[in-house]
N, C-alpha and C. Protein backbone atom coordinates (compact mmCIF):
# COMPACT_ATOMS: atom_id res chain seq x y z
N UNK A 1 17.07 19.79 11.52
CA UNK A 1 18.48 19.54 11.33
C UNK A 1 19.31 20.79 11.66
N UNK A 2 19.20 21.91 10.94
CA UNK A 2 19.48 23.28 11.60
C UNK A 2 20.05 23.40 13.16
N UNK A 3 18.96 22.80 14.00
CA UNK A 3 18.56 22.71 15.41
C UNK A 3 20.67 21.70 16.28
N UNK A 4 20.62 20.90 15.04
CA UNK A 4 21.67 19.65 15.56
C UNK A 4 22.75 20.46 15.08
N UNK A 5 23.41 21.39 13.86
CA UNK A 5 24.40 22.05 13.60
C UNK A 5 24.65 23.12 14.20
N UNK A 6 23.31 23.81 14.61
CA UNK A 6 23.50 25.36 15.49
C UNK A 6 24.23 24.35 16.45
N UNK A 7 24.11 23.51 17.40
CA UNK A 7 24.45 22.55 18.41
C UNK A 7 25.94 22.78 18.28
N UNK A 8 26.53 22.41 17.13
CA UNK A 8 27.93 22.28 17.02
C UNK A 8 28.72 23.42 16.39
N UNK A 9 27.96 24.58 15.67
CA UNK A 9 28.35 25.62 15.91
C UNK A 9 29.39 26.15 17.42
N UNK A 10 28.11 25.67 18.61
CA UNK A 10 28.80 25.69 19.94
C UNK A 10 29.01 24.68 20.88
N UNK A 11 30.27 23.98 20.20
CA UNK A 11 30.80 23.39 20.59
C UNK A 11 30.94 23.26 22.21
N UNK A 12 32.08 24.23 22.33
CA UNK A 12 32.38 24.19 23.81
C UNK A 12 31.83 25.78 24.36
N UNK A 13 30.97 25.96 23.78
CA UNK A 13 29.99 27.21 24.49
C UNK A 13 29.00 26.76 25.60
N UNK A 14 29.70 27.29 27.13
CA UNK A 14 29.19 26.86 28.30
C UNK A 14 28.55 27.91 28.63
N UNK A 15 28.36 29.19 27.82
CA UNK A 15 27.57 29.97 28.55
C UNK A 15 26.48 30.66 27.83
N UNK A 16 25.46 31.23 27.79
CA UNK A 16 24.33 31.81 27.20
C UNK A 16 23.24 30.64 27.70
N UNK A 17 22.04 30.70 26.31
CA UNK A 17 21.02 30.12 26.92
C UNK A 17 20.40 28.81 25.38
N UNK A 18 20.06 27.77 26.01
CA UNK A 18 19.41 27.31 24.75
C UNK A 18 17.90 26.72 25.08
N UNK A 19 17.04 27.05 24.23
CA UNK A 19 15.94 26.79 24.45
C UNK A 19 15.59 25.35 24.37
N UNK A 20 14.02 24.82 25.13
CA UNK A 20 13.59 23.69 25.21
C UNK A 20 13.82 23.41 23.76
N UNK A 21 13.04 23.83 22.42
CA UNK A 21 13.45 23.20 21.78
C UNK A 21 14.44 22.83 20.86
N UNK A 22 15.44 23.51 21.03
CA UNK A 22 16.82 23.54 20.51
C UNK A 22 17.70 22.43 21.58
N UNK A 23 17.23 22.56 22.54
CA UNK A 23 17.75 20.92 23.40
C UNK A 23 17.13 20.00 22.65
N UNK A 24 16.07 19.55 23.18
CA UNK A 24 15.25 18.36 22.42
C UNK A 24 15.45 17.99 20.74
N UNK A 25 15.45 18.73 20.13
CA UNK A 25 15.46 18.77 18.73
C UNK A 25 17.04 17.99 18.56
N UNK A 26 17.71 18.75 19.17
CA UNK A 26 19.50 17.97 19.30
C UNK A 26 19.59 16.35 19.68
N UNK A 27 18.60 16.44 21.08
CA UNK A 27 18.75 14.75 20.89
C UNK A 27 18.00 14.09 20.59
N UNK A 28 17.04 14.47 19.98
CA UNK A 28 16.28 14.07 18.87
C UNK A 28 17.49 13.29 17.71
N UNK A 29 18.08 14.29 17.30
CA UNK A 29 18.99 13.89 15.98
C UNK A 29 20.50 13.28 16.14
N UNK A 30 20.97 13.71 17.75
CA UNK A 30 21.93 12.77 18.13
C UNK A 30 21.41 11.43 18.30
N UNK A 31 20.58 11.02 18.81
CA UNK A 31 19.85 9.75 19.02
C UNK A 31 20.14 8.72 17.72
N UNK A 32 19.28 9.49 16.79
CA UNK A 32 19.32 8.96 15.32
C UNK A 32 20.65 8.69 14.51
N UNK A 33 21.42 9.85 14.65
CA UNK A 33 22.66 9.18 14.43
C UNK A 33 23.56 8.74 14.89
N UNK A 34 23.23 8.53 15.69
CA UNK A 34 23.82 7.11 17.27
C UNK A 34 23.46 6.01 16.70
N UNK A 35 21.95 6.02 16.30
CA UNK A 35 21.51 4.56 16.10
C UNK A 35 22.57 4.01 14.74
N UNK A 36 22.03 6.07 14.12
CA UNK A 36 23.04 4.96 12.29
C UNK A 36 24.53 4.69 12.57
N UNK A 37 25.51 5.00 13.42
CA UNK A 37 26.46 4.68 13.84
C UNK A 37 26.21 3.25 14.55
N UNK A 38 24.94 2.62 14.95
CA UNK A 38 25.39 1.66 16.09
C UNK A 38 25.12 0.26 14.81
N UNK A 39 23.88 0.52 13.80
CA UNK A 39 23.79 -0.05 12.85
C UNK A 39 25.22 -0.13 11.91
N UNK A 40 25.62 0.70 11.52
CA UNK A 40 26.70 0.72 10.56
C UNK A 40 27.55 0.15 11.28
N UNK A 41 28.16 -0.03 12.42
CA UNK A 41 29.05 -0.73 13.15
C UNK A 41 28.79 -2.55 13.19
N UNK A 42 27.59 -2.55 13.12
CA UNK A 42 27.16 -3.93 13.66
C UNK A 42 26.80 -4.41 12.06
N UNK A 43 26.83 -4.11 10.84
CA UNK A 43 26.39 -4.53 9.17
C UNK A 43 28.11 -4.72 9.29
N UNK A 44 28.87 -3.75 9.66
CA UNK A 44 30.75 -3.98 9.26
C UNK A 44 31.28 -5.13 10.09
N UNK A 45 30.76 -5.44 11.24
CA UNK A 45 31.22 -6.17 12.11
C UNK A 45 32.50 -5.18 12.90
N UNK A 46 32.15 -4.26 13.66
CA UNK A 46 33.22 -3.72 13.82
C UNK A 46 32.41 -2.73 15.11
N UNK A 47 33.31 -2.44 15.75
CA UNK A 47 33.11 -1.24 17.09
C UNK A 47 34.37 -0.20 16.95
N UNK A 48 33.49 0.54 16.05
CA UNK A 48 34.50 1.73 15.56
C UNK A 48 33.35 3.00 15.98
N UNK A 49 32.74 3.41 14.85
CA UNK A 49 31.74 4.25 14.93
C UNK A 49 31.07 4.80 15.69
N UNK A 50 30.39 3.75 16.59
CA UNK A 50 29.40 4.42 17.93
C UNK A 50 29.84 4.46 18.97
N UNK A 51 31.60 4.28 19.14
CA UNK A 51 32.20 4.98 20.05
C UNK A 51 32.75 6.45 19.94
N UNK A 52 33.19 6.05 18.48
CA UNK A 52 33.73 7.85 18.04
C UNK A 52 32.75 8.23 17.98
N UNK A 53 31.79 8.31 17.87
CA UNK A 53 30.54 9.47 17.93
C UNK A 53 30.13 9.69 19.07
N UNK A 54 30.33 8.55 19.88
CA UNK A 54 29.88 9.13 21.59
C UNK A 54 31.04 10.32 22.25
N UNK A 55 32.00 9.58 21.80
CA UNK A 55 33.44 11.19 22.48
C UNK A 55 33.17 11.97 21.93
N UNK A 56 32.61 11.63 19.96
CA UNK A 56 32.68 13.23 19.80
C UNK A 56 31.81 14.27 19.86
N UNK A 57 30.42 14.14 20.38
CA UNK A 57 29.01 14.41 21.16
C UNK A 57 29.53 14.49 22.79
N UNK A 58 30.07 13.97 23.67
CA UNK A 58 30.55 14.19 24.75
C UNK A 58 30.44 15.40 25.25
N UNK A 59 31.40 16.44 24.82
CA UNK A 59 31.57 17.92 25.73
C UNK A 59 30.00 18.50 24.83
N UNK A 60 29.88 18.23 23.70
CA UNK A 60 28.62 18.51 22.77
C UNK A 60 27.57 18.67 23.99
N UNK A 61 27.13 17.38 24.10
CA UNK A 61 26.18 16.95 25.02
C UNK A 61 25.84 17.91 26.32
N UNK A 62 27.31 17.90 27.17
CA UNK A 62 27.35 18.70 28.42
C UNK A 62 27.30 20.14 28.08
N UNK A 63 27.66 20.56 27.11
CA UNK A 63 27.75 22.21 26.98
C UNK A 63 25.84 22.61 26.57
N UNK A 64 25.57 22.10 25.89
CA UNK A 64 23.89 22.24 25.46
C UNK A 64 23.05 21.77 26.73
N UNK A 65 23.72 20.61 27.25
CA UNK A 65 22.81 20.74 28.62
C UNK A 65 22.90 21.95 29.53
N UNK A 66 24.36 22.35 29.78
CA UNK A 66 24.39 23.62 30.79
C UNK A 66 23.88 24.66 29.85
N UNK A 67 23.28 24.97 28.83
CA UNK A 67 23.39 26.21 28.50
C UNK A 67 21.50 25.80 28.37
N UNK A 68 21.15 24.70 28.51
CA UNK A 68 19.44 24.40 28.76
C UNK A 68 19.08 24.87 30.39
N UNK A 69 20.42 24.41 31.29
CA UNK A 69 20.19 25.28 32.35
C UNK A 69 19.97 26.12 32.65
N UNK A 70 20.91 27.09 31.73
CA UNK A 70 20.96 28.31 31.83
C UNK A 70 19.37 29.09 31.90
N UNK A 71 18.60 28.42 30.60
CA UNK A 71 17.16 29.14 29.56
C UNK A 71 16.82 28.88 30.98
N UNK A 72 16.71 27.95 31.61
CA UNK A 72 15.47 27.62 33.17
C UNK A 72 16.11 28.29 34.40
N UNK A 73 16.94 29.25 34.40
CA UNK A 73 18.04 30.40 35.16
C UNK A 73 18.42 29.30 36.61
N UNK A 74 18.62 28.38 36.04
CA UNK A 74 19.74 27.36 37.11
C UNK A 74 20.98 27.42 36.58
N UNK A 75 22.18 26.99 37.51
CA UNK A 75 23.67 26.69 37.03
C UNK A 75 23.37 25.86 36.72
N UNK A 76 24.52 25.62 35.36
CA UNK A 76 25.08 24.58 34.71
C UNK A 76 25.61 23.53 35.78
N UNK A 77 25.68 23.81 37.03
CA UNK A 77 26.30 22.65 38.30
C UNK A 77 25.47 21.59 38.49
N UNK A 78 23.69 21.96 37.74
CA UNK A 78 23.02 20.58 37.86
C UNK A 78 22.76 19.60 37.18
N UNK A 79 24.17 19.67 36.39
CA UNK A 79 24.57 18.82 35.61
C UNK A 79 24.87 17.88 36.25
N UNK A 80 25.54 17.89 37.28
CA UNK A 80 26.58 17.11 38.44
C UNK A 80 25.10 16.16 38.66
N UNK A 81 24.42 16.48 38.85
CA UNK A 81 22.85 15.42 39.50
C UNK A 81 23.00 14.08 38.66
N UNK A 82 23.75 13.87 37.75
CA UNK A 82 23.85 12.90 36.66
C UNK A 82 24.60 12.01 37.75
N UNK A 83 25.69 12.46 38.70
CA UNK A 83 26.11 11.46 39.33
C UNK A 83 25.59 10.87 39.83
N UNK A 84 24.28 10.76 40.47
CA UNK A 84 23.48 9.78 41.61
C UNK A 84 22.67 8.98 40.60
N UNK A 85 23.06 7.80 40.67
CA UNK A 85 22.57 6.79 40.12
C UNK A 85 20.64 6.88 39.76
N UNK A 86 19.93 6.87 39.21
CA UNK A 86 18.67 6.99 39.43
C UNK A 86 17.85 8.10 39.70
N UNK A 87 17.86 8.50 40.86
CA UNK A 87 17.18 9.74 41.30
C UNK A 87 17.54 10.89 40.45
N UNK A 88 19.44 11.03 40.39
CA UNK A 88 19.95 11.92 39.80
C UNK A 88 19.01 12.14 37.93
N UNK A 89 19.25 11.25 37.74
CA UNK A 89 18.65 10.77 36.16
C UNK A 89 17.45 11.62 36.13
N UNK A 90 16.98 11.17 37.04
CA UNK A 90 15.38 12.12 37.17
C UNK A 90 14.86 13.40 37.35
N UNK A 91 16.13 13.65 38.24
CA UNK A 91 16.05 15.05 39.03
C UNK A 91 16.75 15.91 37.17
N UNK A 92 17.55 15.69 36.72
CA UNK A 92 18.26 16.35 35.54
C UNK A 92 17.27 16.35 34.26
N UNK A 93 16.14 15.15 34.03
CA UNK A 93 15.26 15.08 33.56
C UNK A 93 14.11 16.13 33.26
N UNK A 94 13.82 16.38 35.03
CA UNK A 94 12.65 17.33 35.21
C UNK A 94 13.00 18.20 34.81
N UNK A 95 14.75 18.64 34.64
CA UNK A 95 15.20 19.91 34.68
C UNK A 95 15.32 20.65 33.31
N UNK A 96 15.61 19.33 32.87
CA UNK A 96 15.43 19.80 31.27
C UNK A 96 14.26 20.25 31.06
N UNK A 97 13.43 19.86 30.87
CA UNK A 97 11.70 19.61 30.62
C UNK A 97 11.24 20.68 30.82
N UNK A 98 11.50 21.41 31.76
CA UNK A 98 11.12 22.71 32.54
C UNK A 98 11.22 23.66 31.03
N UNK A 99 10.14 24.73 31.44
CA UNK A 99 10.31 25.62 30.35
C UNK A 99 11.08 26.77 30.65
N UNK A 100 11.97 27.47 29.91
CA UNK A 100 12.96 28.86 29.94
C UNK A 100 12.19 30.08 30.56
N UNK A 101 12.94 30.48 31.46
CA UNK A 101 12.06 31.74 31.51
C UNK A 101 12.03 32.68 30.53
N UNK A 102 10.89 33.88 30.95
CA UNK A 102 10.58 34.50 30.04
C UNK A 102 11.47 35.87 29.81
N UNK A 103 12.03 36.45 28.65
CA UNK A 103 12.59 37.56 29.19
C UNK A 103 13.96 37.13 29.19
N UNK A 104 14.84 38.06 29.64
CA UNK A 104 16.09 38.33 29.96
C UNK A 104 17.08 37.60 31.60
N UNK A 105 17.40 36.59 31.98
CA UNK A 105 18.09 36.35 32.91
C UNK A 105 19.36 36.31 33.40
N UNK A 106 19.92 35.87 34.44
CA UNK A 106 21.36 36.18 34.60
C UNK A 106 22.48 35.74 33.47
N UNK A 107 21.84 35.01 32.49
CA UNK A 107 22.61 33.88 31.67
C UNK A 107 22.40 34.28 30.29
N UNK A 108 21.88 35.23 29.91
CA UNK A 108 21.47 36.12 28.56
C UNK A 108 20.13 36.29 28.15
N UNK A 109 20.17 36.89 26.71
CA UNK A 109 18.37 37.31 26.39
C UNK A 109 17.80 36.09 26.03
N UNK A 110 16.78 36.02 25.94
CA UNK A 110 15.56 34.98 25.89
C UNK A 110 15.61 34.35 24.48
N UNK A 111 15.49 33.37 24.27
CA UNK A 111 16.22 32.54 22.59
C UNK A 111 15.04 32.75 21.75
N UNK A 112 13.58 32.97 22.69
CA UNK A 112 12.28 32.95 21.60
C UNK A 112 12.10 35.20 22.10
N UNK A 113 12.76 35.39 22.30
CA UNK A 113 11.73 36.98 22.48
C UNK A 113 12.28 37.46 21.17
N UNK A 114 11.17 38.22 20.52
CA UNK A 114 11.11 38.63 19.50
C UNK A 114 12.02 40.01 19.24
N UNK A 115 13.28 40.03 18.11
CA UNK A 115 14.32 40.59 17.85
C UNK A 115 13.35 42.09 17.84
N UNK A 116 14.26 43.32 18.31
CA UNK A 116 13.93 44.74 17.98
C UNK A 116 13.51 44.89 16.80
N UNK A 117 12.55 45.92 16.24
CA UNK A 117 12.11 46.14 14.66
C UNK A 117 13.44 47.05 14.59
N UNK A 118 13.69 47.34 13.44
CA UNK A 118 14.68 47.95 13.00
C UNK A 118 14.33 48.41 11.66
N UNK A 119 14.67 50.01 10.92
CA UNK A 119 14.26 50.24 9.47
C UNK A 119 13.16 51.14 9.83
N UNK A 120 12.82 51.68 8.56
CA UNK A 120 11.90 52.40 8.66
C UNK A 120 10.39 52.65 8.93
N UNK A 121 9.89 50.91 9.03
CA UNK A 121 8.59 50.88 9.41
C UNK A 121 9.00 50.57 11.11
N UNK A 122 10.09 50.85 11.89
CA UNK A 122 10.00 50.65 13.31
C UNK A 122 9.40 51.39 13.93
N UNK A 123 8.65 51.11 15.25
CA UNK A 123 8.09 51.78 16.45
C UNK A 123 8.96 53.21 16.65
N UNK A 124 8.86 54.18 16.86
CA UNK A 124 9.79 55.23 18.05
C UNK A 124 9.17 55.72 19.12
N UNK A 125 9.66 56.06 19.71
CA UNK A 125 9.14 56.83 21.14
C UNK A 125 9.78 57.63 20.87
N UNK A 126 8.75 58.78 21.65
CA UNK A 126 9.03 60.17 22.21
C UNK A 126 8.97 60.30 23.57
N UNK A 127 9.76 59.70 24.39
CA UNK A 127 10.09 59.68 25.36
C UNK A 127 10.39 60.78 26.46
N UNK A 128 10.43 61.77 25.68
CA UNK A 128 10.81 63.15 26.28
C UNK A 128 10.34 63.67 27.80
């Protein structure tokens, strides 16, 4: 759950990087509460709900996808692949799926590399 609020933390954050599983995990839990929106709409008799939740996941959606681009050091432009009916679907698919590189890329530091030690039991060099 963490995974779906960091999500909306960044809202309209189109740039940095988000990892495979901080994508997946998101629509993992958008999914689910799509469904409880599509249920709760259809027990009320009503088409309220699982439209407002689709606009309001919308830029959601696209900003976590470009910034999944980012982790696999592609532009956020292959987002646009969504336009071609089919193929596109597929081609944006693989793209997700793909794992982040490792390390540092044009699009920021790596979401899994392990933070600097810091304090008094840290590493130093003598670099001299």
């Amino acid at each position: 759950m963490n995974w779906y609020i960091d999500a909306w933390k960044h809202y309209f954050d189109f740039e940095g990087r988000a990892s495979r599983k901080a994508y997946w995990m998101f629509v993992l839990f958008n999914f689910i509460f799509a469904c409880a929106a599509l249920v709760l709409d259809a027990v009320l008799g009503l088409n309220l709900f699982y439209p407002l939740y689709g606009l309001a996941t919308l830029i959601l959606s696209i900003s976590i996808a470009v910034r999944r681009f980012h982790d696999t050091d592609r532009s956020g432009w292959n987002f646009l692949w969504n336009l071609l009916p089919v193929v596109g679907w597929i081609i944006v698919l693989v793209l997700l799926v793909l794992a982040g590189t490792s390390g540092a890329n044009r699009f920021g530091e790596d979401s899994y590399a392990p933070a600097p030690a810091e304090g008094p039991d840290a590493p130093t060099c003598d670099c001299d």
